[in-house]
PDB file of N, CA and C in Angstrom:
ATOM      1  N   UNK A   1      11.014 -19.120   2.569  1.00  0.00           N
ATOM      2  CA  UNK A   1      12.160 -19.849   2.060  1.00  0.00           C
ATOM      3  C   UNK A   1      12.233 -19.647   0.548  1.00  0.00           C
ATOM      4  N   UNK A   2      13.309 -19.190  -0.031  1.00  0.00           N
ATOM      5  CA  UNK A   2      13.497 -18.843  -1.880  1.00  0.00           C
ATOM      6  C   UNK A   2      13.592 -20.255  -2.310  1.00  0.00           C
ATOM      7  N   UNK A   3      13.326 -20.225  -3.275  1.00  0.00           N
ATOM      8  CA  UNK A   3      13.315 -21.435  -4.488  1.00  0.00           C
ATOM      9  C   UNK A   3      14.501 -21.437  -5.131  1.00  0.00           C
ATOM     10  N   UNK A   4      15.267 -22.695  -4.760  1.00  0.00           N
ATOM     11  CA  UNK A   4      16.074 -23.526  -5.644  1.00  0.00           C
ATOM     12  C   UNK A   4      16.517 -22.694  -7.187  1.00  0.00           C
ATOM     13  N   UNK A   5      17.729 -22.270  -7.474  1.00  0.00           N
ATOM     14  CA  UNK A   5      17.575 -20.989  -8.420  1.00  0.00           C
ATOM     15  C   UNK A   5      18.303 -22.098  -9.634  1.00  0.00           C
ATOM     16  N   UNK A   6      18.386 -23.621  -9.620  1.00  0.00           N
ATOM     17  CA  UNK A   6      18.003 -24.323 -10.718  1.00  0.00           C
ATOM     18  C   UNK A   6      16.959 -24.464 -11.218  1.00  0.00           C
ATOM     19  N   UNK A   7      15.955 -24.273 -10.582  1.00  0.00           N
ATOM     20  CA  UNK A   7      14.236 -24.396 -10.605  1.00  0.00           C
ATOM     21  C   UNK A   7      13.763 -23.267 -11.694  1.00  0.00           C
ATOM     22  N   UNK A   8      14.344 -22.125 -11.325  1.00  0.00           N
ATOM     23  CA  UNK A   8      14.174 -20.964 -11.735  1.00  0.00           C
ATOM     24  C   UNK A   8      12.941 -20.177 -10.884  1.00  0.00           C
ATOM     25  N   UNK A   9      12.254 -19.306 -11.106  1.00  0.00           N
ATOM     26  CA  UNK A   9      11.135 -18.484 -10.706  1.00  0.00           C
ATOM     27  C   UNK A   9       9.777 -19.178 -11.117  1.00  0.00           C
ATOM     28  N   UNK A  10       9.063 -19.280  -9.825  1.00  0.00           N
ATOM     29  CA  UNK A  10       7.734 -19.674 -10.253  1.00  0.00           C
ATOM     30  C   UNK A  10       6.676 -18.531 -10.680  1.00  0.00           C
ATOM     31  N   UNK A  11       5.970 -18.936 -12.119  1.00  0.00           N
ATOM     32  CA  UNK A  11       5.358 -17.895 -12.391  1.00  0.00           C
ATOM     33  C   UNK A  11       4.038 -18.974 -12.811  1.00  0.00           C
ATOM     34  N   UNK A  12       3.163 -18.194 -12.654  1.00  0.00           N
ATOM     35  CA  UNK A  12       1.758 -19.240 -12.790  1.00  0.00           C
ATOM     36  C   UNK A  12       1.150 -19.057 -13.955  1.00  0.00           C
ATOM     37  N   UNK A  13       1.374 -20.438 -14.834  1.00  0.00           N
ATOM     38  CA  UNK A  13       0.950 -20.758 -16.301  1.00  0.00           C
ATOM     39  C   UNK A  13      -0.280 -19.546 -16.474  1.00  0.00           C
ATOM     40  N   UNK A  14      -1.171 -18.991 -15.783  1.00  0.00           N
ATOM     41  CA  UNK A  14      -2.261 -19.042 -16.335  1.00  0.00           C
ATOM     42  C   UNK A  14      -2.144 -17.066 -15.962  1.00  0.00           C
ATOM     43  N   UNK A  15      -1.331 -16.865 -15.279  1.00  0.00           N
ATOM     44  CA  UNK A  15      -0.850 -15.437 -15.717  1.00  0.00           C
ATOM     45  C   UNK A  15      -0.181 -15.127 -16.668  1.00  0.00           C
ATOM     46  N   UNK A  16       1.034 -15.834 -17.036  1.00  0.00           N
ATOM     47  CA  UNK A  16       1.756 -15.976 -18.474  1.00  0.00           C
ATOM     48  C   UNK A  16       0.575 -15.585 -19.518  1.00  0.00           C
ATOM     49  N   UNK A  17      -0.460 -16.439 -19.690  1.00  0.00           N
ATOM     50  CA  UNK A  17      -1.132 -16.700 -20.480  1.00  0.00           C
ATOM     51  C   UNK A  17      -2.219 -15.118 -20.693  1.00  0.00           C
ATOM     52  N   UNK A  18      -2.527 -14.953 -19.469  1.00  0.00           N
ATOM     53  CA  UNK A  18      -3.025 -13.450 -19.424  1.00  0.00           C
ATOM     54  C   UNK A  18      -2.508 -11.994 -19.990  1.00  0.00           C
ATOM     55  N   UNK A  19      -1.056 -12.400 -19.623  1.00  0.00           N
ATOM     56  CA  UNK A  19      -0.173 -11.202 -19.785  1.00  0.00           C
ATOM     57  C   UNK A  19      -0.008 -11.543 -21.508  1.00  0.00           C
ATOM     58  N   UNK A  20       0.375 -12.484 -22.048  1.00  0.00           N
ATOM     59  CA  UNK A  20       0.031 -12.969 -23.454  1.00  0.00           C
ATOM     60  C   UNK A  20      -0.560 -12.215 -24.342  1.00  0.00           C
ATOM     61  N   UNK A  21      -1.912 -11.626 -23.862  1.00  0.00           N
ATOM     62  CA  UNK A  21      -3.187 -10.441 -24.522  1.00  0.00           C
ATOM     63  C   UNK A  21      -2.890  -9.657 -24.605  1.00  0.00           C
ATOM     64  N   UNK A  22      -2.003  -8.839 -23.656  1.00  0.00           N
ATOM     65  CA  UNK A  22      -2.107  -7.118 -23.592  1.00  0.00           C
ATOM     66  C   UNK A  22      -0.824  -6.736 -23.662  1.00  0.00           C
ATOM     67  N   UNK A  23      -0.745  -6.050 -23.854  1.00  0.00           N
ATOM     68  CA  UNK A  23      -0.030  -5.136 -24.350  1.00  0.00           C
ATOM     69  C   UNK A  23       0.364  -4.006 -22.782  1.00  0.00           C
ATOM     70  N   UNK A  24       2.015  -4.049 -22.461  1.00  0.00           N
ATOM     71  CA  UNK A  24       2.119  -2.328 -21.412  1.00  0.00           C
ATOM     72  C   UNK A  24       1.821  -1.679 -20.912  1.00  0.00           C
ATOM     73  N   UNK A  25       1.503  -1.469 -20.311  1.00  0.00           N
ATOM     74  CA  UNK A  25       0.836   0.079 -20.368  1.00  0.00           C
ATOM     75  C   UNK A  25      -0.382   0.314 -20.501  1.00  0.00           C
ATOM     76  N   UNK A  26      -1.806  -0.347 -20.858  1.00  0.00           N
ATOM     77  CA  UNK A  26      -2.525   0.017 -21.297  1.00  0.00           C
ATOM     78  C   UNK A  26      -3.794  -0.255 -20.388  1.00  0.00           C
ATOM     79  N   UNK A  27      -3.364  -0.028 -18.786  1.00  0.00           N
ATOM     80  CA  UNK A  27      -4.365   0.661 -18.022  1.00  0.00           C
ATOM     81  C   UNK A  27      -5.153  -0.956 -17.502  1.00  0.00           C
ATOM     82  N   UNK A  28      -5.448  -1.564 -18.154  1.00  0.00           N
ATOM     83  CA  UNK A  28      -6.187  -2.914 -17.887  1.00  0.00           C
ATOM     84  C   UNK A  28      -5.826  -3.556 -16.187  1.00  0.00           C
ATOM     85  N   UNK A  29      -6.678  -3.730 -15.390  1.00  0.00           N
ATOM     86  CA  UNK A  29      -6.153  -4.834 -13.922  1.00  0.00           C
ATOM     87  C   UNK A  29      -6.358  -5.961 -14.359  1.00  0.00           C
ATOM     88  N   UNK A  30      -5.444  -6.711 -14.119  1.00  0.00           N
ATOM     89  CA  UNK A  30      -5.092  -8.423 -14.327  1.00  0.00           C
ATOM     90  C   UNK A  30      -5.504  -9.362 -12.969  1.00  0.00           C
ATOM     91  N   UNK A  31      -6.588  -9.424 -12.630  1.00  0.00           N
ATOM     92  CA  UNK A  31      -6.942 -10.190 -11.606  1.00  0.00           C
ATOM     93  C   UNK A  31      -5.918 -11.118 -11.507  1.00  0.00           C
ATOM     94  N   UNK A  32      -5.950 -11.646 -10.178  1.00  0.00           N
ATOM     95  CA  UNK A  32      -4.862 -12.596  -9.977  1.00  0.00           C
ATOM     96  C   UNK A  32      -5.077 -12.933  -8.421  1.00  0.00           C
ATOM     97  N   UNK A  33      -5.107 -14.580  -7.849  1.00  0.00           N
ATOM     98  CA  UNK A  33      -5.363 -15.232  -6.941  1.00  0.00           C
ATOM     99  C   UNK A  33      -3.943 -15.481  -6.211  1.00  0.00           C
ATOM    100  N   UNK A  34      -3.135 -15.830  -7.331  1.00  0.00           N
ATOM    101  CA  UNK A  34      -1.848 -16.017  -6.805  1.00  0.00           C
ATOM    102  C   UNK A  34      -0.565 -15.202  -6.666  1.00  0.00           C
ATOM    103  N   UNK A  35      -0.886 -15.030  -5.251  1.00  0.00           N
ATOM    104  CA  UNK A  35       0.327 -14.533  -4.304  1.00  0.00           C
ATOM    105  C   UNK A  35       1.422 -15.017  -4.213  1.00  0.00           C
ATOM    106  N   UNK A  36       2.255 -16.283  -5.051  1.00  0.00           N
ATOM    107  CA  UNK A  36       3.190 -16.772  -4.638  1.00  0.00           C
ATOM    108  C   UNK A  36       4.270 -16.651  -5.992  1.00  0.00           C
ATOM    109  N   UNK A  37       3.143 -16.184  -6.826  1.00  0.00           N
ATOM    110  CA  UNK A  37       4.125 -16.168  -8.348  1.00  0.00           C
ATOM    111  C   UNK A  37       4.970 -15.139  -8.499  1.00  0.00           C
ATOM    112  N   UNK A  38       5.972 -14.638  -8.907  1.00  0.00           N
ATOM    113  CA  UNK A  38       7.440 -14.480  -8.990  1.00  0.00           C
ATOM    114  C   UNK A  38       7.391 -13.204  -9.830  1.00  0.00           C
ATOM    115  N   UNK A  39       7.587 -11.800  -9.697  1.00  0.00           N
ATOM    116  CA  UNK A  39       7.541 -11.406 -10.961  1.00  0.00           C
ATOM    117  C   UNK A  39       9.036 -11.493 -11.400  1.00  0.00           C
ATOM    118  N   UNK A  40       8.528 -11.306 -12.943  1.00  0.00           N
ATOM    119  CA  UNK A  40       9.225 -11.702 -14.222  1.00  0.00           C
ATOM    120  C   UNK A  40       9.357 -10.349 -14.989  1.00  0.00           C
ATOM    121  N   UNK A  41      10.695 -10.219 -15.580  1.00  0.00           N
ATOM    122  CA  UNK A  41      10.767  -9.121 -16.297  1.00  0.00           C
ATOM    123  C   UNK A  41       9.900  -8.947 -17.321  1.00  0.00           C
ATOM    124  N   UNK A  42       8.845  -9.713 -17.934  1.00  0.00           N
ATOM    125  CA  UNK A  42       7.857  -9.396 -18.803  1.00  0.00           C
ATOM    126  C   UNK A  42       6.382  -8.610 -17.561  1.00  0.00           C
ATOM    127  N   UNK A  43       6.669  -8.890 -16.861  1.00  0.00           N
ATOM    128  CA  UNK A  43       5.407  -8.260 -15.686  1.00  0.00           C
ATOM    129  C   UNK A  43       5.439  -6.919 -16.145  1.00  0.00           C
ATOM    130  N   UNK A  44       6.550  -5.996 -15.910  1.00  0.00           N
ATOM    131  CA  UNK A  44       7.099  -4.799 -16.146  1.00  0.00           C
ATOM    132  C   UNK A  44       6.280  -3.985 -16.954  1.00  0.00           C
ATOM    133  N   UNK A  45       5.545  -2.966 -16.276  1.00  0.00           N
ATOM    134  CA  UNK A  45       4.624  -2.461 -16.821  1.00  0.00           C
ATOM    135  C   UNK A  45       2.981  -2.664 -16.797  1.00  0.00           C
ATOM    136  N   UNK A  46       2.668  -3.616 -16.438  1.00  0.00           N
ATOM    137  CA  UNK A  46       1.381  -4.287 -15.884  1.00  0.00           C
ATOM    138  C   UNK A  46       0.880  -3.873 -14.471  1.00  0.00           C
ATOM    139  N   UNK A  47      -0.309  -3.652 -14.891  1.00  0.00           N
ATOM    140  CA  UNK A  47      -1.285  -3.325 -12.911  1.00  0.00           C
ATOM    141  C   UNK A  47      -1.828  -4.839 -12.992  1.00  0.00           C
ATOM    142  N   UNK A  48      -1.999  -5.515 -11.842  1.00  0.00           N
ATOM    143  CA  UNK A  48      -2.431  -6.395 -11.576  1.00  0.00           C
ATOM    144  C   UNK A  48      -3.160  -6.172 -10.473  1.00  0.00           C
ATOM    145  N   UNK A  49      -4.044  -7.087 -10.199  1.00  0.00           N
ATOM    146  CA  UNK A  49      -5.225  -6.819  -8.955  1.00  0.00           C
ATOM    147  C   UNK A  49      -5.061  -7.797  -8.151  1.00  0.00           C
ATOM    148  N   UNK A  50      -3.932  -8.033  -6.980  1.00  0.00           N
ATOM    149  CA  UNK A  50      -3.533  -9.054  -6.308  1.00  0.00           C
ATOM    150  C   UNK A  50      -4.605  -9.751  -5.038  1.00  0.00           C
ATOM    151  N   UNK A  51      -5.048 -10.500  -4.802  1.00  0.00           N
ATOM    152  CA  UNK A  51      -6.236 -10.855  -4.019  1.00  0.00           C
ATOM    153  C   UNK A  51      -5.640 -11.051  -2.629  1.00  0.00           C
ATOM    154  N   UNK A  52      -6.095 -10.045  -1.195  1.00  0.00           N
ATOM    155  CA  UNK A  52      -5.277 -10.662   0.029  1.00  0.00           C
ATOM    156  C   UNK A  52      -6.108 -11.261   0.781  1.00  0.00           C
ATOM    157  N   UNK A  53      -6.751 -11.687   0.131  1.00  0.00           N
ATOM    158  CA  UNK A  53      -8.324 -12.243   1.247  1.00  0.00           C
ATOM    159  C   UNK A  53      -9.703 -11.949   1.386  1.00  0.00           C
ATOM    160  N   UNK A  54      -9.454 -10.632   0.862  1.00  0.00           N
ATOM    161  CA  UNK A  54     -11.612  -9.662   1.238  1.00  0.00           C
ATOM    162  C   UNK A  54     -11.461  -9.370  -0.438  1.00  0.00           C
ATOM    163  N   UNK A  55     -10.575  -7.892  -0.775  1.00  0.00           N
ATOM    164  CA  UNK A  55     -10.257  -7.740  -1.999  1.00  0.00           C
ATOM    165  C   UNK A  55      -8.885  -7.504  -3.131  1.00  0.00           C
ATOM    166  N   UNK A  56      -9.499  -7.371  -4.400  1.00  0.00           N
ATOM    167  CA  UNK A  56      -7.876  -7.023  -4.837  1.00  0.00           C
ATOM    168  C   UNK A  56      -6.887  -5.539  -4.347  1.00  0.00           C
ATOM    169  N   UNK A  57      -6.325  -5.593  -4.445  1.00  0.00           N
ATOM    170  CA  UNK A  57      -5.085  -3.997  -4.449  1.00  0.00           C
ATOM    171  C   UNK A  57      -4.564  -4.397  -5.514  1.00  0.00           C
ATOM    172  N   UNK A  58      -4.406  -2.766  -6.021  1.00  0.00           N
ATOM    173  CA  UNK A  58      -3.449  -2.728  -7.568  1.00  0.00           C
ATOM    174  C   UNK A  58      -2.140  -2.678  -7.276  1.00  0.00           C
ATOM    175  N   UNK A  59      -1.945  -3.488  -8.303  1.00  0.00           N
ATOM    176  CA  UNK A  59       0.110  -3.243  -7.530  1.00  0.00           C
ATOM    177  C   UNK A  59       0.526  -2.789  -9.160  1.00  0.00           C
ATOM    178  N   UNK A  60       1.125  -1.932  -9.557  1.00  0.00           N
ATOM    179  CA  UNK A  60       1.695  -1.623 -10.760  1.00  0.00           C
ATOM    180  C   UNK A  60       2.858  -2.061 -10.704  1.00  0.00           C
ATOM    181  N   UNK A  61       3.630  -3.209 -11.789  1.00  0.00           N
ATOM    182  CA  UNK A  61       5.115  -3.800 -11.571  1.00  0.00           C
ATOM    183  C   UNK A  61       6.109  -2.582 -12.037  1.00  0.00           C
ATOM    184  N   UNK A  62       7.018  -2.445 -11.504  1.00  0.00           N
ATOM    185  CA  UNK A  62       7.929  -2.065 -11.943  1.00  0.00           C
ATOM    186  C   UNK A  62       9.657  -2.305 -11.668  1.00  0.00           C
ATOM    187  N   UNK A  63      10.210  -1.763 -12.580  1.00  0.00           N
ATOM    188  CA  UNK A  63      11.970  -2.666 -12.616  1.00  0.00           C
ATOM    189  C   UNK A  63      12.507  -3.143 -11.410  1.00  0.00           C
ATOM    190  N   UNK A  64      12.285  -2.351 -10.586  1.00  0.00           N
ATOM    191  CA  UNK A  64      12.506  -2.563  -8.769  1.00  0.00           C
ATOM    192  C   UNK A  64      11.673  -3.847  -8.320  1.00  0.00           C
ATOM    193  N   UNK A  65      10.785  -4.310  -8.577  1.00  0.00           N
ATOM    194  CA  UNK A  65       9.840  -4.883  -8.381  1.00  0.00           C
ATOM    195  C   UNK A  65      10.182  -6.491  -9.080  1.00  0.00           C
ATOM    196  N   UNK A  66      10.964  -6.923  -9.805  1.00  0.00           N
ATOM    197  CA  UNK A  66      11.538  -7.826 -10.469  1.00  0.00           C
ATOM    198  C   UNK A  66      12.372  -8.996  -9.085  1.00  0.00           C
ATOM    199  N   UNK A  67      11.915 -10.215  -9.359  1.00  0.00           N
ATOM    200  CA  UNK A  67      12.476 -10.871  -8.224  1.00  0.00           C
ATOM    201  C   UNK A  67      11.316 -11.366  -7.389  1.00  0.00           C
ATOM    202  N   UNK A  68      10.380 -10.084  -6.720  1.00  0.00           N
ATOM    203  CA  UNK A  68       9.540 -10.360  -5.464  1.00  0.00           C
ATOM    204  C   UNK A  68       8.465 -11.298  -5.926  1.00  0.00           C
ATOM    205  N   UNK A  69       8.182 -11.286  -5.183  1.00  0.00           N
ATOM    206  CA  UNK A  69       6.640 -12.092  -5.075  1.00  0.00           C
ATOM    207  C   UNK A  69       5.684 -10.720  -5.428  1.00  0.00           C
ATOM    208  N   UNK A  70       4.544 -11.596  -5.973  1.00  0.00           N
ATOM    209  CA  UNK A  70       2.776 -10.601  -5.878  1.00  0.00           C
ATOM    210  C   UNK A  70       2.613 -10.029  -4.796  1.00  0.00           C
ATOM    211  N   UNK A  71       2.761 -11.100  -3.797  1.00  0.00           N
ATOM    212  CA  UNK A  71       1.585 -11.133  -2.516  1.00  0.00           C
ATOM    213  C   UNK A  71       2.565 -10.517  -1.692  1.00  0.00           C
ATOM    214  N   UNK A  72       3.758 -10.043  -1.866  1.00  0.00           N
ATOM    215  CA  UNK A  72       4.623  -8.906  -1.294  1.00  0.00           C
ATOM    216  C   UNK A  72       3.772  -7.373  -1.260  1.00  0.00           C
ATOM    217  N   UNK A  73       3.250  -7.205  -2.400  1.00  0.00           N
ATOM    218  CA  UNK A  73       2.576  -5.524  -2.322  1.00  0.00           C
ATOM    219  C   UNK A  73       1.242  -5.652  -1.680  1.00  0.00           C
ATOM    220  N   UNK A  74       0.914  -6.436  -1.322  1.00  0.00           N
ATOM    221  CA  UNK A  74      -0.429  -6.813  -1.436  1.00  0.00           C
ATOM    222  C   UNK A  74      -1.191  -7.113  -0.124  1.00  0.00           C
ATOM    223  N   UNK A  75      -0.806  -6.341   1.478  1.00  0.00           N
ATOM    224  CA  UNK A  75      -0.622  -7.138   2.264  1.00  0.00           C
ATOM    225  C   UNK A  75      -2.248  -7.639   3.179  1.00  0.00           C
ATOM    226  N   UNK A  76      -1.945  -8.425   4.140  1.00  0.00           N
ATOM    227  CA  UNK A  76      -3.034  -9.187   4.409  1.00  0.00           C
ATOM    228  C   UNK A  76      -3.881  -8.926   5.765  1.00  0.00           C
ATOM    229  N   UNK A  77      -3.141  -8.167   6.319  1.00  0.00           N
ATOM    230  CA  UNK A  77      -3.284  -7.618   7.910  1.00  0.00           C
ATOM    231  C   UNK A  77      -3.768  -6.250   7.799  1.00  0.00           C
ATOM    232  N   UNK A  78      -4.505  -5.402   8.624  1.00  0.00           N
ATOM    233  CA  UNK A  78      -5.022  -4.177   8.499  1.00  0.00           C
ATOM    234  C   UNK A  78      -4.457  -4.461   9.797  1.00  0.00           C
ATOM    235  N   UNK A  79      -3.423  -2.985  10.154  1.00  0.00           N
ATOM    236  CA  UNK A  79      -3.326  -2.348  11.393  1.00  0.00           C
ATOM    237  C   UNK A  79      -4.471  -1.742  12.037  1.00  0.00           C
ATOM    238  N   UNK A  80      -4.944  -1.545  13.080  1.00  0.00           N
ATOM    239  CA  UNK A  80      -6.281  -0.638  13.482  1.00  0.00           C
ATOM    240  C   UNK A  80      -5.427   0.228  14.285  1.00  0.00           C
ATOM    241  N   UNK A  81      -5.213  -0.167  15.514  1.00  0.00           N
ATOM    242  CA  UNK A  81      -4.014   1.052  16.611  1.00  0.00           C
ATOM    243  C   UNK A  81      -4.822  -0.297  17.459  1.00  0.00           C
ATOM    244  N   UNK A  82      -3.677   0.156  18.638  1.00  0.00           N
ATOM    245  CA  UNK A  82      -3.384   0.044  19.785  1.00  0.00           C
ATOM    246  C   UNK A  82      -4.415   0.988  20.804  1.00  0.00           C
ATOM    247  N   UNK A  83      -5.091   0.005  21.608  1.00  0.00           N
ATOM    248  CA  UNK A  83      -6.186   0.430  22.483  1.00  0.00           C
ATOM    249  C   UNK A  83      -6.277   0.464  23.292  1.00  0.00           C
ATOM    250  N   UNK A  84      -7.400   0.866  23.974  1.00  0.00           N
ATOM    251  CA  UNK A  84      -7.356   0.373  25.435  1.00  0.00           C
ATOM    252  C   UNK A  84      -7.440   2.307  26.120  1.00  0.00           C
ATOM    253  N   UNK A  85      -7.791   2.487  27.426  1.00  0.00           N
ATOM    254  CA  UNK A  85      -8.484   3.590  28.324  1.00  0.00           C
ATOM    255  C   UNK A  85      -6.805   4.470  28.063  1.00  0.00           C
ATOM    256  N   UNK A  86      -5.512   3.774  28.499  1.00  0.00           N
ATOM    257  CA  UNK A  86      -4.449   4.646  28.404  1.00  0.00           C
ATOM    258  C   UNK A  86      -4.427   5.353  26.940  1.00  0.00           C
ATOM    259  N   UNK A  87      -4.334   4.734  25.462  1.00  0.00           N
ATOM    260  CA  UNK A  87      -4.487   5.378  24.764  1.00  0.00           C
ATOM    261  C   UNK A  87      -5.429   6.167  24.207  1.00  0.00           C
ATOM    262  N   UNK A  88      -6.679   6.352  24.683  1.00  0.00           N
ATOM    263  CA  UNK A  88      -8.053   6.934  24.788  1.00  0.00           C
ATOM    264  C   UNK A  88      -7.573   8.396  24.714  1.00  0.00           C
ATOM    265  N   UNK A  89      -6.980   8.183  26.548  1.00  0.00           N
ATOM    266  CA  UNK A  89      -6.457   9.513  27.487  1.00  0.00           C
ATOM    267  C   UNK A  89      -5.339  10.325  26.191  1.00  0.00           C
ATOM    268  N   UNK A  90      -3.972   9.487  26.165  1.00  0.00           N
ATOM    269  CA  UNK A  90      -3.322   9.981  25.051  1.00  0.00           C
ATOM    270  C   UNK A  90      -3.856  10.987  24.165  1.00  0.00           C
ATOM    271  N   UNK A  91      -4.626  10.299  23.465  1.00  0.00           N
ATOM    272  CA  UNK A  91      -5.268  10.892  22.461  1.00  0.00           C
ATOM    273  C   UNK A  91      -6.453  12.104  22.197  1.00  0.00           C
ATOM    274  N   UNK A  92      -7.211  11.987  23.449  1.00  0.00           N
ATOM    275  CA  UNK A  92      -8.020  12.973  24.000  1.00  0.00           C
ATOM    276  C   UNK A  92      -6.971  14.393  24.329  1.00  0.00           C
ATOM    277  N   UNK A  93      -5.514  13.814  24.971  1.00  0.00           N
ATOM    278  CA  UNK A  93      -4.970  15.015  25.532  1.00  0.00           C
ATOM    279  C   UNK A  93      -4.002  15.497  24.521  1.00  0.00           C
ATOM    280  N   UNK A  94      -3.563  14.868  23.107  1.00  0.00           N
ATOM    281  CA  UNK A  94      -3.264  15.717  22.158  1.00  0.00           C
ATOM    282  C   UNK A  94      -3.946  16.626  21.562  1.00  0.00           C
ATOM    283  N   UNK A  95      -5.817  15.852  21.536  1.00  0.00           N
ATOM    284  CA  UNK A  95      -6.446  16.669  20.658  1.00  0.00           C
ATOM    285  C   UNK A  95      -6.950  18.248  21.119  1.00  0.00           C
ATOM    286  N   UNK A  96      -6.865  17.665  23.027  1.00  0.00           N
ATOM    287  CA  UNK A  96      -6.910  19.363  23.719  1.00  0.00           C
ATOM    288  C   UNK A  96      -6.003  20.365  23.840  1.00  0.00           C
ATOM    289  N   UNK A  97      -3.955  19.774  23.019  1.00  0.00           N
ATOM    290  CA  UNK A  97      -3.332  20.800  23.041  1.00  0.00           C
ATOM    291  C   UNK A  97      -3.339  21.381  21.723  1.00  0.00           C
ATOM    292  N   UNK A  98      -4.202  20.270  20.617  1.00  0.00           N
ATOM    293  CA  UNK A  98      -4.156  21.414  19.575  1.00  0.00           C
ATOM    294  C   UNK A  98      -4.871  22.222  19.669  1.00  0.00           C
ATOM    295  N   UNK A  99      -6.406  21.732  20.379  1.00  0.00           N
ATOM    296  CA  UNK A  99      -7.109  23.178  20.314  1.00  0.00           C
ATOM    297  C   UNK A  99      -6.933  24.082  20.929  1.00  0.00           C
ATOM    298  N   UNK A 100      -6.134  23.833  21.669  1.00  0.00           N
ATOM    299  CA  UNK A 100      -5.677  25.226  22.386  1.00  0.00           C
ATOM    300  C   UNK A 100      -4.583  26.283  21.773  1.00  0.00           C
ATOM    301  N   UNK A 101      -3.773  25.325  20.962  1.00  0.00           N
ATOM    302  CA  UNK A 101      -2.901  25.929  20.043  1.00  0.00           C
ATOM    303  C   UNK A 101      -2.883  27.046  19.118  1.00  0.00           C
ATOM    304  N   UNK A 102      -4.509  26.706  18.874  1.00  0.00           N
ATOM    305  CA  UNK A 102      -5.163  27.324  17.582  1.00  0.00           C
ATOM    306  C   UNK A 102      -5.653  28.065  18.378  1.00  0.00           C
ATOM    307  N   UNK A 103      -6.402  28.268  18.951  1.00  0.00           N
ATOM    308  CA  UNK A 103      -6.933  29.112  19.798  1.00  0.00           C
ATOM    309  C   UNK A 103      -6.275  30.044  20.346  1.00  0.00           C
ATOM    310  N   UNK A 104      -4.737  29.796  20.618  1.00  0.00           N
ATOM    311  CA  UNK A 104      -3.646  30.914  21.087  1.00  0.00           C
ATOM    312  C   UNK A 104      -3.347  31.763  19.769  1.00  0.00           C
ATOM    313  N   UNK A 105      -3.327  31.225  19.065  1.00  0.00           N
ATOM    314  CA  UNK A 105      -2.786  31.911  17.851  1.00  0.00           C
ATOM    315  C   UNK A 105      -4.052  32.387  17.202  1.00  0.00           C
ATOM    316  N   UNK A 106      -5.035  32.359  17.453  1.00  0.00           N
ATOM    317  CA  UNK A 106      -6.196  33.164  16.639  1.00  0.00           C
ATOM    318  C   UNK A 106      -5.969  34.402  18.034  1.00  0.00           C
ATOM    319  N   UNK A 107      -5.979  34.623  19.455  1.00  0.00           N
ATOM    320  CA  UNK A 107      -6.069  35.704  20.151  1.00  0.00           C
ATOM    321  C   UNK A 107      -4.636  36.168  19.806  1.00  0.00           C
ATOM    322  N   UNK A 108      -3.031  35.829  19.888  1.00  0.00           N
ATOM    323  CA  UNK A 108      -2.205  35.970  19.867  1.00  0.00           C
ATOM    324  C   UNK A 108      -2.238  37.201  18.035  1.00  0.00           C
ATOM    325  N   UNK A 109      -2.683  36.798  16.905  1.00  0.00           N
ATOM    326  CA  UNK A 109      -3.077  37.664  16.400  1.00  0.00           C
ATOM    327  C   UNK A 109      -3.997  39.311  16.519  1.00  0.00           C
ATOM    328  N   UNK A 110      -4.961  38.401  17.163  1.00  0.00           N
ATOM    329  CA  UNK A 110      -5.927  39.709  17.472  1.00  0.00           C
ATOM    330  C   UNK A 110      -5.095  40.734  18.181  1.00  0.00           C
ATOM    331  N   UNK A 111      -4.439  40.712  19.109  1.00  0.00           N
ATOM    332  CA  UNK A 111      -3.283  41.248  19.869  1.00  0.00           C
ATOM    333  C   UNK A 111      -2.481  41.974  19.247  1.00  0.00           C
ATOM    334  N   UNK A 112      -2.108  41.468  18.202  1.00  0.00           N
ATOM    335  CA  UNK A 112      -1.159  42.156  17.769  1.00  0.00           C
ATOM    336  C   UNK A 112      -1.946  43.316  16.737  1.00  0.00           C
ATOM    337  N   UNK A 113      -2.851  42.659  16.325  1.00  0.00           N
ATOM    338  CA  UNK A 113      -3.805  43.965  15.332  1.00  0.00           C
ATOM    339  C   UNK A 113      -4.044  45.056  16.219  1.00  0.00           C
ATOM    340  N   UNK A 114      -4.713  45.090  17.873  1.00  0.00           N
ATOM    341  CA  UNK A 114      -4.943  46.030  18.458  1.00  0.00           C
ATOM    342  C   UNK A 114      -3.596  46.827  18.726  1.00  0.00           C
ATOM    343  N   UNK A 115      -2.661  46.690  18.967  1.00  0.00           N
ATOM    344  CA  UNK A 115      -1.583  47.252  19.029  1.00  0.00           C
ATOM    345  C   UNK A 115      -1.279  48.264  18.237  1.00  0.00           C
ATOM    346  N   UNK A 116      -1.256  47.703  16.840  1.00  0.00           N
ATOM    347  CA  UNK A 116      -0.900  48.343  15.748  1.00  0.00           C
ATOM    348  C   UNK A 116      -1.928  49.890  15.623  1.00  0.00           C
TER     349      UNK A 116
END
């Protein structure tokens, strides 16, 4: 749900205060806990090290990036795949048409050298 745009953008006092020190550009990660703060056109240009639970990810702000949330780049779920004996099979039977693929085309060469 967005915030009340009398309210304005929530940005967390104690990042303000961080971003305060440095200067653009200049390579530094800005640890940061909070996922809910707002970037702000002063973000612009800053890597920050957004926390999703285990560790940080760098999110570098940029102009596009104005509006969202932190904890937008930052996400919290690791996909693994989809499991189970059917996709096993799947996957076993792609990896036997590449090798066969390669394998056609290494004799499919030779073939053509004897020819010549």
């Amino acid at each position: 749900m967005s915030r009340s745009l009398k309210k304005g953008l929530y940005v967390d006092q104690r990042l303000v205060k961080k971003l305060q020190d440095r200067k653009a550009g200049d390579g530094s990660v800005i640890k940061t806990w909070s996922r809910s703060s707002s970037i702000s056109p002063e973000m612009v240009g800053f890597t920050f090290g957004v926390h999703n639970g285990k560790d940080f990810v760098s999110v570098y702000v940029t102009e596009e990036m104005v509006g969202h949330k932190l904890g937008e780049f930052s996400p919290t779920r690791k996909f693994v795949r989809h499991g189970g004996r059917m996709q096993k099979e799947i996957e076993t039977a792609a990896k036997v048409k590449e090798v066969e693929a390669v394998k056609a085309a290494k004799t499919g060469g030779e073939t053509v050298a004897k020819k010549k």
